[in-house]
N, C-alpha and C. Protein backbone atom coordinates (compact mmCIF):
# COMPACT_ATOMS: atom_id res chain seq x y z
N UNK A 1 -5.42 2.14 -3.39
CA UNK A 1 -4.38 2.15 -2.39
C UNK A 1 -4.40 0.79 -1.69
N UNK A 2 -3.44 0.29 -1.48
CA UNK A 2 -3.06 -1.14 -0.55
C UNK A 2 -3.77 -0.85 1.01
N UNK A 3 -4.09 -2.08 1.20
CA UNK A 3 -4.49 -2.10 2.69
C UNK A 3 -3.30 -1.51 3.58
N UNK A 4 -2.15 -2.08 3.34
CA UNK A 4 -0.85 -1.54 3.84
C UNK A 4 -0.70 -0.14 4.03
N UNK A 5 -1.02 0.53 3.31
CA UNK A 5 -0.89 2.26 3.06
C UNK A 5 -2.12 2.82 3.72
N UNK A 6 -3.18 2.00 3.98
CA UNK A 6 -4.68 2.70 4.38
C UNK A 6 -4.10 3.94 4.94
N UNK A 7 -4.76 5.30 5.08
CA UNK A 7 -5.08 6.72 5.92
C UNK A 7 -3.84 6.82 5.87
N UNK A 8 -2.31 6.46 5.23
CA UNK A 8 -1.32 7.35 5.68
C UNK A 8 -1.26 8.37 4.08
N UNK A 9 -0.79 9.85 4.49
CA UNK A 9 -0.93 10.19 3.33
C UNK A 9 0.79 10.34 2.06
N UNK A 10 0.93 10.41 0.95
CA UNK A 10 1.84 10.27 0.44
C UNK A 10 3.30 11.00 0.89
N UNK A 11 3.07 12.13 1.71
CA UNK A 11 4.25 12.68 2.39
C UNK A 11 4.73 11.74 3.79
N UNK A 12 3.91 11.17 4.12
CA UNK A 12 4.08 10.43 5.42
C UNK A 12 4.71 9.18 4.81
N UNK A 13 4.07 8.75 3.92
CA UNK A 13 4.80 7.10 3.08
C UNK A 13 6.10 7.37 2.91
N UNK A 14 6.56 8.29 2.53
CA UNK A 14 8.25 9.08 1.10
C UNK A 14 8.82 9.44 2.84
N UNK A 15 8.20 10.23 3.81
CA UNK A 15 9.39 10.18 5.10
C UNK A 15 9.66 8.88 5.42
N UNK A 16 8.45 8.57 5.65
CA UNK A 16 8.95 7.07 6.57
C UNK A 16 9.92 5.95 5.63
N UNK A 17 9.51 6.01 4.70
CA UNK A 17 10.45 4.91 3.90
C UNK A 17 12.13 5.79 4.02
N UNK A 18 12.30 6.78 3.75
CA UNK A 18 13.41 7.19 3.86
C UNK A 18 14.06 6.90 5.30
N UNK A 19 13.26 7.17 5.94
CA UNK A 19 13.90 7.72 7.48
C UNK A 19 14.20 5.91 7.76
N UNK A 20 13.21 4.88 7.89
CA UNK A 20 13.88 3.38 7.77
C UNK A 20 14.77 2.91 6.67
N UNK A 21 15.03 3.44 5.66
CA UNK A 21 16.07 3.30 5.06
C UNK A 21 17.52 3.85 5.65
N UNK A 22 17.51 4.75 5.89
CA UNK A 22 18.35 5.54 7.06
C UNK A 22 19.45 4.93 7.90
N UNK A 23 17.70 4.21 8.88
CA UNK A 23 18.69 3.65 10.43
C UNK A 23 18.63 2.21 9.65
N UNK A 24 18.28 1.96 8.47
CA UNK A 24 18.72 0.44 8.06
C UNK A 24 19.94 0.35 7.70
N UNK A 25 20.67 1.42 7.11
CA UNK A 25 21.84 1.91 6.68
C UNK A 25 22.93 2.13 8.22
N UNK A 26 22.43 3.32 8.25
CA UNK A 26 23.38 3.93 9.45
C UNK A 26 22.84 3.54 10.67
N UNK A 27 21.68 3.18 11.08
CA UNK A 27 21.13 2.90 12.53
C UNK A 27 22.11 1.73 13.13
N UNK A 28 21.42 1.48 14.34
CA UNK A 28 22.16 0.39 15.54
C UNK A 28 22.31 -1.02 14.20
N UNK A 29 23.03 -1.48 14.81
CA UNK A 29 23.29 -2.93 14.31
C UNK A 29 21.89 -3.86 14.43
N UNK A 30 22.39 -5.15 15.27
CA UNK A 30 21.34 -5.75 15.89
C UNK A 30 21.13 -5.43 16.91
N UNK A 31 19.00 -5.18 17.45
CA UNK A 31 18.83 -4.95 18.27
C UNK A 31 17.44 -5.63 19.11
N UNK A 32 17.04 -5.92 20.28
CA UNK A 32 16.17 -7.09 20.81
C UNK A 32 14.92 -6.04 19.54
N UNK A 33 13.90 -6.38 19.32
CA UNK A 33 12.60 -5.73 18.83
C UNK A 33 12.08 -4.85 19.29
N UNK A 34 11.79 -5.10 21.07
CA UNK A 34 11.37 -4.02 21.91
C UNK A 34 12.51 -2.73 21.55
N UNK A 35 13.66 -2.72 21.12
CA UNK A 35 14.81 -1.33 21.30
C UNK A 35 15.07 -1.37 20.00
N UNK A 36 14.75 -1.79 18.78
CA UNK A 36 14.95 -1.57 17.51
C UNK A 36 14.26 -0.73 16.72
N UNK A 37 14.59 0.63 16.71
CA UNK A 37 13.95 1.94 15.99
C UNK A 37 13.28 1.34 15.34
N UNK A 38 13.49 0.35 14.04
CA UNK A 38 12.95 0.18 12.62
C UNK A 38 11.84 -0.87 12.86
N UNK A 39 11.49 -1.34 14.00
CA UNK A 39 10.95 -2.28 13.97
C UNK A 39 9.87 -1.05 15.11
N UNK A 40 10.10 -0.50 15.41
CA UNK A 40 9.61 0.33 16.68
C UNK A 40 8.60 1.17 15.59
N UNK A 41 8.98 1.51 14.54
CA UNK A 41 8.27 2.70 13.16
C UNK A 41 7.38 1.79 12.76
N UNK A 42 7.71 0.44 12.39
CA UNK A 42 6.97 -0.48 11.33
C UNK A 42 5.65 -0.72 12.66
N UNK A 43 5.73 -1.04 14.16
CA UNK A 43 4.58 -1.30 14.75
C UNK A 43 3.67 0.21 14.91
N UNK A 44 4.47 1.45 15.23
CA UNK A 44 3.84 2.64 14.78
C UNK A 44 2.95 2.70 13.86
N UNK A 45 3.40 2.32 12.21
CA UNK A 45 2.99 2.72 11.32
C UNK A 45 1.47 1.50 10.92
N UNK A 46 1.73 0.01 11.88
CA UNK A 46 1.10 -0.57 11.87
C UNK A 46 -0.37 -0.11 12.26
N UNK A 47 -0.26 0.41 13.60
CA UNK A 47 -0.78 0.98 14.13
C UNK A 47 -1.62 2.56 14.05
N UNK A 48 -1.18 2.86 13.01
CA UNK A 48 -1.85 3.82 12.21
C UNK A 48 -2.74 3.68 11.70
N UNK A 49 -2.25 2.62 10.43
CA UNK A 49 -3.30 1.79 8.90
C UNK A 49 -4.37 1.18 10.06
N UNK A 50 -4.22 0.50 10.96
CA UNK A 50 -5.20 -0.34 11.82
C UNK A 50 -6.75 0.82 12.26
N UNK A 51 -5.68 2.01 13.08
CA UNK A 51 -7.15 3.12 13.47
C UNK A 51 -7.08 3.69 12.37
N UNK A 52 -6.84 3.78 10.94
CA UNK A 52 -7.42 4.40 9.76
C UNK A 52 -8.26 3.38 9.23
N UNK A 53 -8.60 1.73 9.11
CA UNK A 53 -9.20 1.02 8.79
C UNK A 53 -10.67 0.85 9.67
N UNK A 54 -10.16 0.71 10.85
CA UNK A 54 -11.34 1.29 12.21
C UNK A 54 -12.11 2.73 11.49
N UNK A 55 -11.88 3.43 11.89
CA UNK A 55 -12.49 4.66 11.60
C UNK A 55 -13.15 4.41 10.22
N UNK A 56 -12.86 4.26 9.20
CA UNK A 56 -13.26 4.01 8.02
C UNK A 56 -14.54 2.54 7.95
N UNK A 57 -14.51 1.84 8.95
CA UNK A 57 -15.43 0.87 9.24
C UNK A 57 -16.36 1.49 9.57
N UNK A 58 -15.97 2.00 10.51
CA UNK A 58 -16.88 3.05 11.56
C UNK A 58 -17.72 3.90 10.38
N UNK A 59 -17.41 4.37 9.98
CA UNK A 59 -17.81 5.28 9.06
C UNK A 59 -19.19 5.03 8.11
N UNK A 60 -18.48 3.72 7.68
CA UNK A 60 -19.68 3.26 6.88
C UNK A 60 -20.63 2.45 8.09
N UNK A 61 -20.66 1.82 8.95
CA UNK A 61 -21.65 1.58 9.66
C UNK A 61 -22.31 2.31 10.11
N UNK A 62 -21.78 3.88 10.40
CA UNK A 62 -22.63 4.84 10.85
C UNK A 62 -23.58 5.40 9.27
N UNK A 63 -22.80 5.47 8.48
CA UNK A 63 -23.72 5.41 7.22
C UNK A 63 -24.81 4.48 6.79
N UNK A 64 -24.59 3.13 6.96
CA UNK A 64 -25.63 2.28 6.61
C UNK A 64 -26.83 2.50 7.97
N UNK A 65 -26.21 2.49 9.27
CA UNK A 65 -27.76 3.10 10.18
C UNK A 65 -28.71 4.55 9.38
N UNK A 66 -27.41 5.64 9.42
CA UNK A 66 -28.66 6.74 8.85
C UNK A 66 -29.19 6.69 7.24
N UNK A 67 -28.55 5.21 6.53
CA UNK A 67 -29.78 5.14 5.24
C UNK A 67 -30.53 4.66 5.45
N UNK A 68 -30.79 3.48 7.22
CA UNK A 68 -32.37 2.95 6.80
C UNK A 68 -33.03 4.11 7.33
């Protein structure tokens, strides 16, 4: 799996691509970044992969303490 995709799972990838395909289609025109749905999902979704990469760090550091 791409770093991009980290912890989201394949039903969450197939909505979200649809649903920004969507308002890329039918959504607002142009809009500042702060008020632009599609750009508002993409820092969401950023923000997902980021605490699924965390946690998964986490994970193995707590693993490498309880193997020594």
């Amino acid at each position: 799996m791409s770093s991009k995709n980290e912890g989201l799972s394949l039903f969450y990838r197939i909505r979200w691509r649809l649903t920004w395909l969507l308002l890329h289609v039918a959504g607002p025109a142009t809009l500042p970044d702060a008020q632009d749905p599609r750009r508002r999902m993409e820092r969401q979704r950023a923000a997902k992969v980021a605490a699924a990469r965390r946690a998964r760090e986490q994970r193995a550091a707590e693993g490498d303490v309880n193997a020594r």
